[in-house]
N, C-alpha and C. Protein backbone atom coordinates (compact mmCIF):
# COMPACT_ATOMS: atom_id res chain seq x y z
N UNK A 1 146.38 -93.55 222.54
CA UNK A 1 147.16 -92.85 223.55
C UNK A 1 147.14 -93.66 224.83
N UNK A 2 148.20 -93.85 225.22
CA UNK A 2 148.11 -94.45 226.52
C UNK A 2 147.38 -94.08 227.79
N UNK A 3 147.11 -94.86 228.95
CA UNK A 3 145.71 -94.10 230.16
C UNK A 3 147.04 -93.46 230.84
N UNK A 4 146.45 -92.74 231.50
CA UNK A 4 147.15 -91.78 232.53
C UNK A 4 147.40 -92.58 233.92
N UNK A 5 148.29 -92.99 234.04
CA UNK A 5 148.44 -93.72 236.28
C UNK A 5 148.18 -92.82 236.78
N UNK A 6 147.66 -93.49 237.03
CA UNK A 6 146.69 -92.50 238.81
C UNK A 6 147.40 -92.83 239.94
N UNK A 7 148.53 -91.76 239.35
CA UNK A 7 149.29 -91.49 240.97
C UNK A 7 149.39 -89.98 240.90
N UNK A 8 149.51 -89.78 242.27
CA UNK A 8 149.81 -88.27 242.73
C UNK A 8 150.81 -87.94 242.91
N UNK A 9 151.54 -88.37 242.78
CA UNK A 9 153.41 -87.53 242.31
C UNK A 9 153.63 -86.57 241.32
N UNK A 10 153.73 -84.97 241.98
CA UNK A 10 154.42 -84.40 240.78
C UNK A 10 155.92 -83.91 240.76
N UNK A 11 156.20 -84.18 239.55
CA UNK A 11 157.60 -84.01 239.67
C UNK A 11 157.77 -82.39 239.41
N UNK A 12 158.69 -81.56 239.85
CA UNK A 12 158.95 -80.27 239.51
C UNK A 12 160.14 -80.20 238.35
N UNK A 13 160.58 -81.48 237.95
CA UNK A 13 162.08 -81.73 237.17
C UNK A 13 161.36 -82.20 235.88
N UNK A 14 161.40 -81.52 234.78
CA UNK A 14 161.16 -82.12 233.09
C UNK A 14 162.37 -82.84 232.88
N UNK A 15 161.32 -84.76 233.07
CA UNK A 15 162.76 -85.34 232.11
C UNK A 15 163.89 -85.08 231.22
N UNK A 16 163.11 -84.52 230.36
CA UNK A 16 163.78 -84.47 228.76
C UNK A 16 164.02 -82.57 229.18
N UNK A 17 165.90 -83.00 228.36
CA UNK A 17 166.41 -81.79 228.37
C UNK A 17 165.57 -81.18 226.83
N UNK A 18 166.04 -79.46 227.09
CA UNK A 18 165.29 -78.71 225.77
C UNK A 18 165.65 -79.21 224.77
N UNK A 19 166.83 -79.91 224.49
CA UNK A 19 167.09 -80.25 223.07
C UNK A 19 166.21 -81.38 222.56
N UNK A 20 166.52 -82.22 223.46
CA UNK A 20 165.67 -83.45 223.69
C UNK A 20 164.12 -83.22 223.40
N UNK A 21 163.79 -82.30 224.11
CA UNK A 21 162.26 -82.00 224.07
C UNK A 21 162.20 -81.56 222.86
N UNK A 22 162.43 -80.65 222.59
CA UNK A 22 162.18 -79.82 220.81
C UNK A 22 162.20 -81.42 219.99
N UNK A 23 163.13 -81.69 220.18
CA UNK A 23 162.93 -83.30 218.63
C UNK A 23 162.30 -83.90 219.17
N UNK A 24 161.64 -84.11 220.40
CA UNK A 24 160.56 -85.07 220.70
C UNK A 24 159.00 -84.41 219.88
N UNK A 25 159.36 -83.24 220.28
CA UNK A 25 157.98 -82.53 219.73
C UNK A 25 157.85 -82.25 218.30
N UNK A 26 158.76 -82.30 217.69
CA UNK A 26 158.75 -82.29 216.24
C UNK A 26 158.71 -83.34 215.24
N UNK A 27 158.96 -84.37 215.95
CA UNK A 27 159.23 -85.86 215.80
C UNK A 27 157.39 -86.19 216.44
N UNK A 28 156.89 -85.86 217.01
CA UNK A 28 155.40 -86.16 217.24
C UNK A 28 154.61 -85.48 216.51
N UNK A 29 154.70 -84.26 215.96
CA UNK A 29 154.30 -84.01 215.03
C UNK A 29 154.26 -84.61 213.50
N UNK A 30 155.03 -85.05 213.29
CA UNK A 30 155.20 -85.61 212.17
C UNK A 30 154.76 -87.11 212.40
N UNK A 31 153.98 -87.31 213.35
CA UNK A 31 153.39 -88.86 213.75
C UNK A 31 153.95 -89.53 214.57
N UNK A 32 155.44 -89.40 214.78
CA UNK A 32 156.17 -90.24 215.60
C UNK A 32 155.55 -90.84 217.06
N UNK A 33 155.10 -92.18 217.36
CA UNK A 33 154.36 -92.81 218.44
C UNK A 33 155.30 -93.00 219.29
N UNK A 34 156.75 -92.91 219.24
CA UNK A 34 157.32 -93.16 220.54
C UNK A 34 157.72 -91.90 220.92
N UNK A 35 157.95 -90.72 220.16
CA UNK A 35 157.88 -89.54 220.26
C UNK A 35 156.77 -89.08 221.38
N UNK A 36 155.81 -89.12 220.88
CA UNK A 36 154.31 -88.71 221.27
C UNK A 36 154.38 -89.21 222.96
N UNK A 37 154.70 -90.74 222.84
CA UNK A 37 154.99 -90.74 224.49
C UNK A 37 155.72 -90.66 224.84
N UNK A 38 156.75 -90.10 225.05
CA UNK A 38 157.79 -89.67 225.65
C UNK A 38 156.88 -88.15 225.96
N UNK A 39 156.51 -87.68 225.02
CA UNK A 39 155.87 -86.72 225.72
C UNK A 39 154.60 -86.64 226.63
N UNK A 40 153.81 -87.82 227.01
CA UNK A 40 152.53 -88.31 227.23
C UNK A 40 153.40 -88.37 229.03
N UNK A 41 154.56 -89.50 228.77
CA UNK A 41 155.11 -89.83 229.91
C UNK A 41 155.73 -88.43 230.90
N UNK A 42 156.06 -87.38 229.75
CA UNK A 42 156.60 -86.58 230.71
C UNK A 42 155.73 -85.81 231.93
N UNK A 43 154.56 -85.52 230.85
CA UNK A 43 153.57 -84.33 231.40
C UNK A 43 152.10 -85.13 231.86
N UNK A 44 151.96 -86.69 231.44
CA UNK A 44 150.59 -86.63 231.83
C UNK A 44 149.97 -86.52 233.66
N UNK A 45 151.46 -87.58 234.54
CA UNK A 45 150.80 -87.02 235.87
C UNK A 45 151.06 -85.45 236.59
N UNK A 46 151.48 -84.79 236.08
CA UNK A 46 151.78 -83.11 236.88
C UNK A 46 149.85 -82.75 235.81
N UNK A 47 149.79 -83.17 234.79
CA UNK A 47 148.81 -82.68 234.70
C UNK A 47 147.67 -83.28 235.03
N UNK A 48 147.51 -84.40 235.33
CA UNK A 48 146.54 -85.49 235.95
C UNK A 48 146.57 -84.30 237.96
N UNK A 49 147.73 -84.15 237.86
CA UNK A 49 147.38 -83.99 239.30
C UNK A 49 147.13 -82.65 239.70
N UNK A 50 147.88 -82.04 238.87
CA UNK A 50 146.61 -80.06 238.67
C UNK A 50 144.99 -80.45 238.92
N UNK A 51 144.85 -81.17 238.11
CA UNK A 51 143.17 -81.65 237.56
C UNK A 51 142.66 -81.85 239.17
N UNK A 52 143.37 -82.91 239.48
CA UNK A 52 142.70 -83.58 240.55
C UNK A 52 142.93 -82.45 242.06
N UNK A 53 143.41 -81.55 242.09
CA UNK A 53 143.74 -80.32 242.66
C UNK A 53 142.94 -79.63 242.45
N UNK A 54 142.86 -79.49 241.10
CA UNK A 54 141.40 -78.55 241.13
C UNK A 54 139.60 -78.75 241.15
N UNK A 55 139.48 -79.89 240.98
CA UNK A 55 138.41 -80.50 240.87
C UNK A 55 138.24 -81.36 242.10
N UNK A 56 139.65 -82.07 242.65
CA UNK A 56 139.09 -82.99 243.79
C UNK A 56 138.62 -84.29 243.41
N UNK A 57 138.52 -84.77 242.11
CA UNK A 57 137.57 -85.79 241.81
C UNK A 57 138.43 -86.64 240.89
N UNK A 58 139.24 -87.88 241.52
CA UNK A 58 140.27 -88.94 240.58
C UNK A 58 139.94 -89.00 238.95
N UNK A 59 138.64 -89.26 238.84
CA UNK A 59 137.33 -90.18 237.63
C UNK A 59 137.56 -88.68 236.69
N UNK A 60 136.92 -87.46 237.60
CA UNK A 60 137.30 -86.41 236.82
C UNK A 60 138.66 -85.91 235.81
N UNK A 61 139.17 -85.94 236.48
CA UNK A 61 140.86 -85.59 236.42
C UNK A 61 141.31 -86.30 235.40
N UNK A 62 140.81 -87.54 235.42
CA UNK A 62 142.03 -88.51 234.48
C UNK A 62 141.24 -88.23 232.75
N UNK A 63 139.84 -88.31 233.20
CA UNK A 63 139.06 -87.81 232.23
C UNK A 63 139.44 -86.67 231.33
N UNK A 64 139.85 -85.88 231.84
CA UNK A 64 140.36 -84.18 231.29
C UNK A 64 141.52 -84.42 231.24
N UNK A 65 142.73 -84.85 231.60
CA UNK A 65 143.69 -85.12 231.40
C UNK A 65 143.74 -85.99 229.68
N UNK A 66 142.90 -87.41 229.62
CA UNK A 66 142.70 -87.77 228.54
C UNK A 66 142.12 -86.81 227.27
N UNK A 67 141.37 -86.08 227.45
CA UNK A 67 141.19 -85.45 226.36
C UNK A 67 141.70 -83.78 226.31
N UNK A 68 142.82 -83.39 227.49
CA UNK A 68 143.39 -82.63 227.23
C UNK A 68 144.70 -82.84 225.95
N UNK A 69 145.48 -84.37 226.59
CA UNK A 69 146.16 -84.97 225.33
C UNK A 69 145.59 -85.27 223.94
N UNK A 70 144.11 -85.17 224.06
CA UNK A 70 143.39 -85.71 222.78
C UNK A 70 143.28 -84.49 221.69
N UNK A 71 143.36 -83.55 222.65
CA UNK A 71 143.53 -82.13 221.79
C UNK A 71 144.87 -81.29 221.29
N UNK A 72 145.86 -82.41 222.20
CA UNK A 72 146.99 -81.40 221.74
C UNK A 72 147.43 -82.62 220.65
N UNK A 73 147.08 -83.72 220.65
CA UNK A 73 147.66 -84.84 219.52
C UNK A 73 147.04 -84.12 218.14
N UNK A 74 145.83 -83.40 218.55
CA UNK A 74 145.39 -83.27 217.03
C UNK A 74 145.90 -81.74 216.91
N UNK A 75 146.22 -80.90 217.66
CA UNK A 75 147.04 -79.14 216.83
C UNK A 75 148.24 -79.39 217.41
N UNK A 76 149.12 -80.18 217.49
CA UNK A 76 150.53 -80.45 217.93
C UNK A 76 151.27 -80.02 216.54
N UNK A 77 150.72 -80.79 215.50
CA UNK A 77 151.64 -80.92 214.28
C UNK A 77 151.43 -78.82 213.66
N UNK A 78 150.42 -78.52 214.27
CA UNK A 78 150.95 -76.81 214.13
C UNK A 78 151.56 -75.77 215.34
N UNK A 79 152.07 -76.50 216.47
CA UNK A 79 152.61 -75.83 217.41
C UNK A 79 153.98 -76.07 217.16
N UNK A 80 154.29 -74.69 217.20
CA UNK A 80 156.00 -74.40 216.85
C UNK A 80 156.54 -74.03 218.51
N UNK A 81 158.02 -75.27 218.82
CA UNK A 81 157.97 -75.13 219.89
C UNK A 81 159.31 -73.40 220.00
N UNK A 82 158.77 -72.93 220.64
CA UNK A 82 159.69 -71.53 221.40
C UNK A 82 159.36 -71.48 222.92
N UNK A 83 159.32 -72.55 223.60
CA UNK A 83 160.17 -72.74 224.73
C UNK A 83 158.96 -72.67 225.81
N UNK A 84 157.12 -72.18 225.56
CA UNK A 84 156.06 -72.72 225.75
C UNK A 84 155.28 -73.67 226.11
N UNK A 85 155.75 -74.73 225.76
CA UNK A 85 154.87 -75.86 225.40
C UNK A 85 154.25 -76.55 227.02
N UNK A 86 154.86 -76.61 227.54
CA UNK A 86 153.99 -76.28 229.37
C UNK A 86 152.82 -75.32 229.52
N UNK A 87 152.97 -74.04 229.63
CA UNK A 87 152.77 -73.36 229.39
C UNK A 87 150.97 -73.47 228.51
N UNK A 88 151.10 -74.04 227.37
CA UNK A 88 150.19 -74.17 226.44
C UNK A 88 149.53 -75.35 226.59
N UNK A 89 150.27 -75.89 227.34
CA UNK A 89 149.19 -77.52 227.54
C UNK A 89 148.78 -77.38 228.86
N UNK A 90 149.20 -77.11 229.87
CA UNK A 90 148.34 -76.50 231.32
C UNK A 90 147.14 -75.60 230.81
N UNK A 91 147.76 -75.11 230.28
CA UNK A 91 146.45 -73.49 229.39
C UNK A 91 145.13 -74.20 229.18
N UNK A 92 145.06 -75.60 228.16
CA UNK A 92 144.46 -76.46 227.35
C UNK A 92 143.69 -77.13 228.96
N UNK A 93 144.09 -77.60 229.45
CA UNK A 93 143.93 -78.60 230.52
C UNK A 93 143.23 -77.80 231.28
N UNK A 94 143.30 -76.89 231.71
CA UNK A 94 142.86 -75.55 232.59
C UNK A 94 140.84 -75.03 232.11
N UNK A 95 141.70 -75.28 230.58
CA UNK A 95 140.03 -74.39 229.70
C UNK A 95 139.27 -76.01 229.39
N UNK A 96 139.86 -76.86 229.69
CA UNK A 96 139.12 -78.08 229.35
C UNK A 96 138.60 -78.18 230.51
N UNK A 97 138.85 -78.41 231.93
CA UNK A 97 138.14 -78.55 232.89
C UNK A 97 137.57 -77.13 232.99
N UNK A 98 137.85 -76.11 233.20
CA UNK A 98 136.82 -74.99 232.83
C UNK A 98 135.44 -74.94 232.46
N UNK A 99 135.58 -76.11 231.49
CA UNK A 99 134.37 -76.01 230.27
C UNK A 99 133.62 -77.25 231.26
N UNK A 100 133.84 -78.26 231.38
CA UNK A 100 133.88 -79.60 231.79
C UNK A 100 132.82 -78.83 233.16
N UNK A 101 133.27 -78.54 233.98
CA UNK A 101 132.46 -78.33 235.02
C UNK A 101 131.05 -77.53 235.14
N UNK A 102 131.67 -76.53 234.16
CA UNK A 102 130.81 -75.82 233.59
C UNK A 102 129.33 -76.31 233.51
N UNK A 103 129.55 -77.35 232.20
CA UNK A 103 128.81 -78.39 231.28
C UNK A 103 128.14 -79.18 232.49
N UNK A 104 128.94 -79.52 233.51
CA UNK A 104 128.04 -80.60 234.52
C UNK A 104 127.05 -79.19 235.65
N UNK A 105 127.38 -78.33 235.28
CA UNK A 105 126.68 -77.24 236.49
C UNK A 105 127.24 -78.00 237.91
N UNK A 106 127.94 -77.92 238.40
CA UNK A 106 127.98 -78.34 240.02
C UNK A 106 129.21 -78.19 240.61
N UNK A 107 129.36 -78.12 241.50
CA UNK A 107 130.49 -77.58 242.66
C UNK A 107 131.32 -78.49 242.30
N UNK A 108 133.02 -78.32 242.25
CA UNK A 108 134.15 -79.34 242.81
C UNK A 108 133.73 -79.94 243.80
N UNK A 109 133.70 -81.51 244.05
CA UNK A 109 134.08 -82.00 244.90
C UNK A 109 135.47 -81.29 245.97
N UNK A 110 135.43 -82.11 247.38
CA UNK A 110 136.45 -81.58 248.30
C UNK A 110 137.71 -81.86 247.83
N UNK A 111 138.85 -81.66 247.96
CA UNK A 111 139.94 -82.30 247.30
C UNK A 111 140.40 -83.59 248.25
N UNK A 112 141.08 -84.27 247.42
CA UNK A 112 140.93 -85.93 248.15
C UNK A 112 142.62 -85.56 249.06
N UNK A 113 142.19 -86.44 250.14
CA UNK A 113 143.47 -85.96 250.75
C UNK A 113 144.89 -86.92 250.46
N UNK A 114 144.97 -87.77 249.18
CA UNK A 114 145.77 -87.95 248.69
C UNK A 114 146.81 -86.81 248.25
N UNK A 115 145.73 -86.55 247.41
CA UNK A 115 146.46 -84.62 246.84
C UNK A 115 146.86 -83.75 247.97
N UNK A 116 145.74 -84.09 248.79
CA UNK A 116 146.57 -82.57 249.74
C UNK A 116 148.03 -83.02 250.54
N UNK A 117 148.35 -84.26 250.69
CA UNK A 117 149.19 -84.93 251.15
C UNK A 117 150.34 -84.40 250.28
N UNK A 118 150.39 -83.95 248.85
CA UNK A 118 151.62 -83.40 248.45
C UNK A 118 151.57 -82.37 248.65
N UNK A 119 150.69 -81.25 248.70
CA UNK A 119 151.24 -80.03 249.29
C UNK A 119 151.79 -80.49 250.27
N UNK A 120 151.83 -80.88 251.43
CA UNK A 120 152.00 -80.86 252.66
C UNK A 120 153.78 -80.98 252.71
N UNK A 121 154.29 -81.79 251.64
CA UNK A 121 155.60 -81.85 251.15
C UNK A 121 155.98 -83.25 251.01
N UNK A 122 156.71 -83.46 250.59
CA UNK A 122 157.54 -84.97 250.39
C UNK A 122 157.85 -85.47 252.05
N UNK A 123 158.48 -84.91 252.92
CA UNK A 123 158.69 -85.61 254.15
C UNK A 123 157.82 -85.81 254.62
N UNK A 124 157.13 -84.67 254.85
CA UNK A 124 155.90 -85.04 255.72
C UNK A 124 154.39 -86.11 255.51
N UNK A 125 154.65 -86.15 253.84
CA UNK A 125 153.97 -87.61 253.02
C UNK A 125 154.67 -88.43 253.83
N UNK A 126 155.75 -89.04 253.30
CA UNK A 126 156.55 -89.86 253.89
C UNK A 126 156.07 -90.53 255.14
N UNK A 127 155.89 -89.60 256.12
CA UNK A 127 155.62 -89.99 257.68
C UNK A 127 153.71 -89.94 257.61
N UNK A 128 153.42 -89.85 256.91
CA UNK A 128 151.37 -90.53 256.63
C UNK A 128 151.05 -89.46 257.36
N UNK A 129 150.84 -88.07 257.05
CA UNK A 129 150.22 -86.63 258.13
C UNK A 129 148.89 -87.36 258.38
N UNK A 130 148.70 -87.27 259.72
CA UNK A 130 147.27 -87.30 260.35
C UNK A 130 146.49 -86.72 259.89
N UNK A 131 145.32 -87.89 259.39
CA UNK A 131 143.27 -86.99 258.58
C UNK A 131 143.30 -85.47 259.02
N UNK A 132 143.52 -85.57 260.53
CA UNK A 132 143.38 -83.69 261.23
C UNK A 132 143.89 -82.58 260.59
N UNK A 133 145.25 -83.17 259.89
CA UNK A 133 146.44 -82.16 259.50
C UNK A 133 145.86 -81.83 258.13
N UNK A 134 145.14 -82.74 257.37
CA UNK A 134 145.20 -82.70 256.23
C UNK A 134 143.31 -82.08 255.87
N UNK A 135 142.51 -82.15 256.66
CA UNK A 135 141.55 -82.08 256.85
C UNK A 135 141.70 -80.12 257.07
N UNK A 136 142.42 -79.56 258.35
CA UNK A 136 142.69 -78.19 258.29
C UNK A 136 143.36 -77.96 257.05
N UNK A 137 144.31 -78.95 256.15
CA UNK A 137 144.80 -77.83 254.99
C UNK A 137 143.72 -77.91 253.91
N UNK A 138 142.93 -78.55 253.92
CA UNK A 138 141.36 -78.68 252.96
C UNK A 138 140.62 -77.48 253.28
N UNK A 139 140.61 -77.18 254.65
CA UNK A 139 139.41 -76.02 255.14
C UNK A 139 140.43 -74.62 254.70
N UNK A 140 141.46 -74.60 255.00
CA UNK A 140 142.71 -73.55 254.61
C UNK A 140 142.32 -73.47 253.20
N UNK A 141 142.21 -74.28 252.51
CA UNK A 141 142.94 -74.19 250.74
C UNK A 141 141.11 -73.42 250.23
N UNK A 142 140.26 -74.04 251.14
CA UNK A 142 139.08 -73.55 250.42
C UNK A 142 139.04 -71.89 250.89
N UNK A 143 139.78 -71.37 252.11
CA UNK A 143 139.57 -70.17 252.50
C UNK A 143 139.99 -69.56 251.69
N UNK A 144 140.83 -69.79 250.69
CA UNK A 144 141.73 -68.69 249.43
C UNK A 144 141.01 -68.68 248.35
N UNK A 145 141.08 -67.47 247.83
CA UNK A 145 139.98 -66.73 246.77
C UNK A 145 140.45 -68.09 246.01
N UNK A 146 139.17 -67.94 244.61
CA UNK A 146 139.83 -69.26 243.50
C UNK A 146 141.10 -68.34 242.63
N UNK A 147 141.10 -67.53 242.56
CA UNK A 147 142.67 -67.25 241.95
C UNK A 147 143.54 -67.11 242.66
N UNK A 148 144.21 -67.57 243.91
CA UNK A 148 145.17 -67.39 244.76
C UNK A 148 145.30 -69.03 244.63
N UNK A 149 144.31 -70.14 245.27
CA UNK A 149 143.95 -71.13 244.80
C UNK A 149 144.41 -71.99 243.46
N UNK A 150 144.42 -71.50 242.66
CA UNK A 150 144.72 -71.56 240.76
C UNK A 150 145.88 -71.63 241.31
N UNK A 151 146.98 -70.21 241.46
CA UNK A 151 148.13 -70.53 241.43
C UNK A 151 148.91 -71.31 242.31
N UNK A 152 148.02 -72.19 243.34
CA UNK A 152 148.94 -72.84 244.22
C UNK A 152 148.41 -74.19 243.79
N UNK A 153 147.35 -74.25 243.33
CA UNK A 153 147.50 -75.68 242.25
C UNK A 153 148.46 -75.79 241.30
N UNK A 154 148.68 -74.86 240.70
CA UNK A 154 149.47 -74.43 238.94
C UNK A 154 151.10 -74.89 240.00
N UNK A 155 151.49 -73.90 240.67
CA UNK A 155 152.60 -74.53 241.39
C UNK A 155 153.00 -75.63 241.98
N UNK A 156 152.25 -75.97 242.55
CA UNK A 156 152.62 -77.03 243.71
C UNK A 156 152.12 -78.37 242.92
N UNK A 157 150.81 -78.50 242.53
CA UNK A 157 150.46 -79.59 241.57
C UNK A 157 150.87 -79.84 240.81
N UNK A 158 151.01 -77.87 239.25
CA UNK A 158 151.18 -78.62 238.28
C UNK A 158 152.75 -78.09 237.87
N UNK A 159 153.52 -78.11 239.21
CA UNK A 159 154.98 -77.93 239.07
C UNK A 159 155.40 -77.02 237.96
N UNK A 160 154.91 -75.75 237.57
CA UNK A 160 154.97 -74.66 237.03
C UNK A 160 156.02 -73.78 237.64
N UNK A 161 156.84 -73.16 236.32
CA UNK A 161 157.31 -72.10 237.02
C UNK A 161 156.91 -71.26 236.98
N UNK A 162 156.83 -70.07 238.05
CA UNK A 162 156.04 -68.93 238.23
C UNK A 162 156.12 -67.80 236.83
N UNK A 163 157.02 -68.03 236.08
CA UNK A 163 156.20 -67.49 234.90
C UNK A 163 155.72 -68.44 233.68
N UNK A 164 155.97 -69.32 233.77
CA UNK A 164 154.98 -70.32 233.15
C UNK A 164 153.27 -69.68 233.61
N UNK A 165 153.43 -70.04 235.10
CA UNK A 165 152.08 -69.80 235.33
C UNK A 165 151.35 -68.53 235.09
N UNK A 166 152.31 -67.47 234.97
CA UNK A 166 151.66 -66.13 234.45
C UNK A 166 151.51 -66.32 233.00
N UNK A 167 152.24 -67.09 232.08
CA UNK A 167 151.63 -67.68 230.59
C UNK A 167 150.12 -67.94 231.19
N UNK A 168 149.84 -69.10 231.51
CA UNK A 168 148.96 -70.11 231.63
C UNK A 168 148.16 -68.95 232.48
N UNK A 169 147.46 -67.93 233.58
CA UNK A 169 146.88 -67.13 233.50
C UNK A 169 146.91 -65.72 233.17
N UNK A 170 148.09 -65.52 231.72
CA UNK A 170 147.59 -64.45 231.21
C UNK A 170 147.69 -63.01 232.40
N UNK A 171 148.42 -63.12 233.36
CA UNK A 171 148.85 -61.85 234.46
C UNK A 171 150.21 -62.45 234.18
N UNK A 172 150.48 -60.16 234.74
CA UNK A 172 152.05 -60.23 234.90
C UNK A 172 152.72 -61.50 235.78
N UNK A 173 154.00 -61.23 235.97
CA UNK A 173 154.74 -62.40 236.51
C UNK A 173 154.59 -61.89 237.84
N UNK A 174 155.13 -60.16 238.28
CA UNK A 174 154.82 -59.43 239.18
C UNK A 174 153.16 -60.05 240.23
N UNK A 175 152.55 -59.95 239.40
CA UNK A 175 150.95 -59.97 240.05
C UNK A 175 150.83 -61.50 240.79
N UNK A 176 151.27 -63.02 239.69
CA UNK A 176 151.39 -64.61 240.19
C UNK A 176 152.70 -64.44 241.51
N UNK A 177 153.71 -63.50 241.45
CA UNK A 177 154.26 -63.60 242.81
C UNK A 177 153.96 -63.31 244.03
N UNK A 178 153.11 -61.92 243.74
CA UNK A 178 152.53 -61.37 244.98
C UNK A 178 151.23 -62.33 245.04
N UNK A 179 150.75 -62.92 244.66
CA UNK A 179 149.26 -63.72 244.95
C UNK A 179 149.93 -64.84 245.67
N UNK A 180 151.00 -65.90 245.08
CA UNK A 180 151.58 -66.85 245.43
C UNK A 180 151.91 -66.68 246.72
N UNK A 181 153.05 -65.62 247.55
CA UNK A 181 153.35 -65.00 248.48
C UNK A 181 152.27 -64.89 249.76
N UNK A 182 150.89 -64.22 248.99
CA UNK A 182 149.99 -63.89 250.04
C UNK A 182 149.35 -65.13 250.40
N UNK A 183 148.53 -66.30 249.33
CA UNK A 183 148.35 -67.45 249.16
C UNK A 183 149.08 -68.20 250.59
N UNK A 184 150.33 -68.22 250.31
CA UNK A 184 151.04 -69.40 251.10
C UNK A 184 151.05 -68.70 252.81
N UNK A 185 151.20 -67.71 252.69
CA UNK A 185 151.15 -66.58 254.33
C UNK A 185 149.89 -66.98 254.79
N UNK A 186 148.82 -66.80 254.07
CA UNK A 186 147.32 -67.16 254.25
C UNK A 186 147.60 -68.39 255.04
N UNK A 187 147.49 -69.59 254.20
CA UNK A 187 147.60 -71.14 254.56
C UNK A 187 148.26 -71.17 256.05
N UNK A 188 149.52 -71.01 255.99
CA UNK A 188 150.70 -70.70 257.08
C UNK A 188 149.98 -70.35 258.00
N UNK A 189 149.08 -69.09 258.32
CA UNK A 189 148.33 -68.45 259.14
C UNK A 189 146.85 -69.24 259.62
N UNK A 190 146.22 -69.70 258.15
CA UNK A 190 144.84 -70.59 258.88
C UNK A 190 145.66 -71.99 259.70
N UNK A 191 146.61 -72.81 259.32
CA UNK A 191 147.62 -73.92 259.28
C UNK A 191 148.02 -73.55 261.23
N UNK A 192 148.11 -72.30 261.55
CA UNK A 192 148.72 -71.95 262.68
C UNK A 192 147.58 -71.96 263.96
N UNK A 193 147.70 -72.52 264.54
CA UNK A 193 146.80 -72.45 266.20
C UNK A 193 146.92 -70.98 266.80
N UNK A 194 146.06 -70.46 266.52
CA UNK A 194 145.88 -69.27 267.14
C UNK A 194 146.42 -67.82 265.88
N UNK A 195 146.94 -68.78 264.79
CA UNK A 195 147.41 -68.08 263.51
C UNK A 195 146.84 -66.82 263.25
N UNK A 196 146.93 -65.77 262.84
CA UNK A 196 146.37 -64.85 261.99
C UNK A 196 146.97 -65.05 260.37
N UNK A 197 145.79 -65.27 259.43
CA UNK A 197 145.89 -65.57 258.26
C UNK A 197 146.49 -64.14 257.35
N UNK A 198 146.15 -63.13 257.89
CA UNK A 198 146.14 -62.14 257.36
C UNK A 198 145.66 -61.28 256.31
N UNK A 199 145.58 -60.66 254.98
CA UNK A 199 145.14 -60.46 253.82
C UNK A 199 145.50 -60.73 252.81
C-alpha cells in the first residue's frame, strides 16, 4: 500500500463520482491494485488529517491512517457498497486510534498548529495566521467537551457530511447539528476579546 503524504489539506470534494466510486470499490475487491489506489488516493489525507486533529501527533496519525487502510484492504472484498463507505472507514480510523491511545495510556499531544491552520480556513492559511491566533484556537478547541470536539474534527478535518458523521458516531443527525452549532458559537465566543462562549 502506498505511505500516506503528510500534508494537511482536506478536501471536502470526493474525487470520484458514485458511479466511479462503486467500480472502484468492487474492482478492489476483487484485487484490483490500481483500483485500491484510487481509493487510497482519495481518502488517505482527510483521513491522515482527522488523525492528526485528533491526536495532534504527525508520527501518530500517519501510523493509524496506515493500518486503518490495512484493515479495510483485508474486509473490503466483504463490504457491499450502499452509499457508506466514508462513513465506515472514518468509523475504522476513529476505533483504531481509540484503541491506539488507549494501548499507549497517555494524553494527546497539543494539536500542531499546522492543523489548526485549516480550521482557521483556506484564506486565512493563505495569509500565515499569527502563532497568537492559532495558539487561542488550540486553548478554544481544548475548552470543548471531547464530543463537541469529535465532531468538529469529523467536519472540518475529516470533511464529513453531517450525517455521515452521525453514521460514524452512531447519534441522530438532529443531536451532530445541535453539538456542531453549539461547538462553533463556543470557539467564536472563546476566539472573541471580551467574547462570551456561552453553553
Amino acid at each position: 500500500m502506498p505511505r500516506i503524504p503528510r500534508k494537511h489539506g482536506c478536501s471536502m470534494t470526493d474525487p470520484l463520482d458514485r458511479e466511479s466510486f462503486q467500480q472502484a470499490v468492487q474492482r478492489a475487491a476483487q484485487g484490483d491494485e490500481i483500483a485500491w489506489r484510487t481509493i487510497v488516493d482519495a481518502y488517505s489525507r482527510r483521513v491522515f488529517g482527522l488523525l492528526r486533529a485528533q491526536c495532534g501527533n504527525s508520527d501518530l496519525a500517519e501510523e493509524i491512517t496506515q493500518s486503518t487502510f490495512c484493515t479495510i484492504v483485508t474486509k473490503i472484498g466483504s463490504y457491499t457498497e450502499t452509499g457508506k463507505f466514508e462513513s465506515w472507514l472514518f468509523r475504522i480510523a476513529m476505533n483504531r486510534l481509540r484503541d491506539e491511545m488507549r494501548r499507549r495510556k497517555r494524553q494527546a499531544r497539543p494539536v500542531e498548529e499546522e492543523t489548526l491552520s485549516g480550521l482557521v480556513g483556506p484564506a486565512a492559511e493563505a495569509e500565515a495566521p499569527p502563532s497568537v491566533e492559532l495558539a487561542q484556537l488550540r486553548r478554544a478547541l481544548e475548552q470543548l467537551s471531547e464530543a463537541d470536539r469529535k465532531i468538529v474534527h469529523l467536519r472540518h478535518f475529516g470533511g464529513l457530511s453531517f450525517k455521515q458523521i452521525a453514521d460514524v458516531l452512531d447519534q441522530p443527525l438532529g443531536t451532530v447539528l445541535a453539538r456542531q452549532h453549539r461547538a462553533l458559537k463556543k470557539l467564536k465566543g472563546l476566539m472573541t476579546p471580551d467574547g462570551d462562549a456561552g453553553e
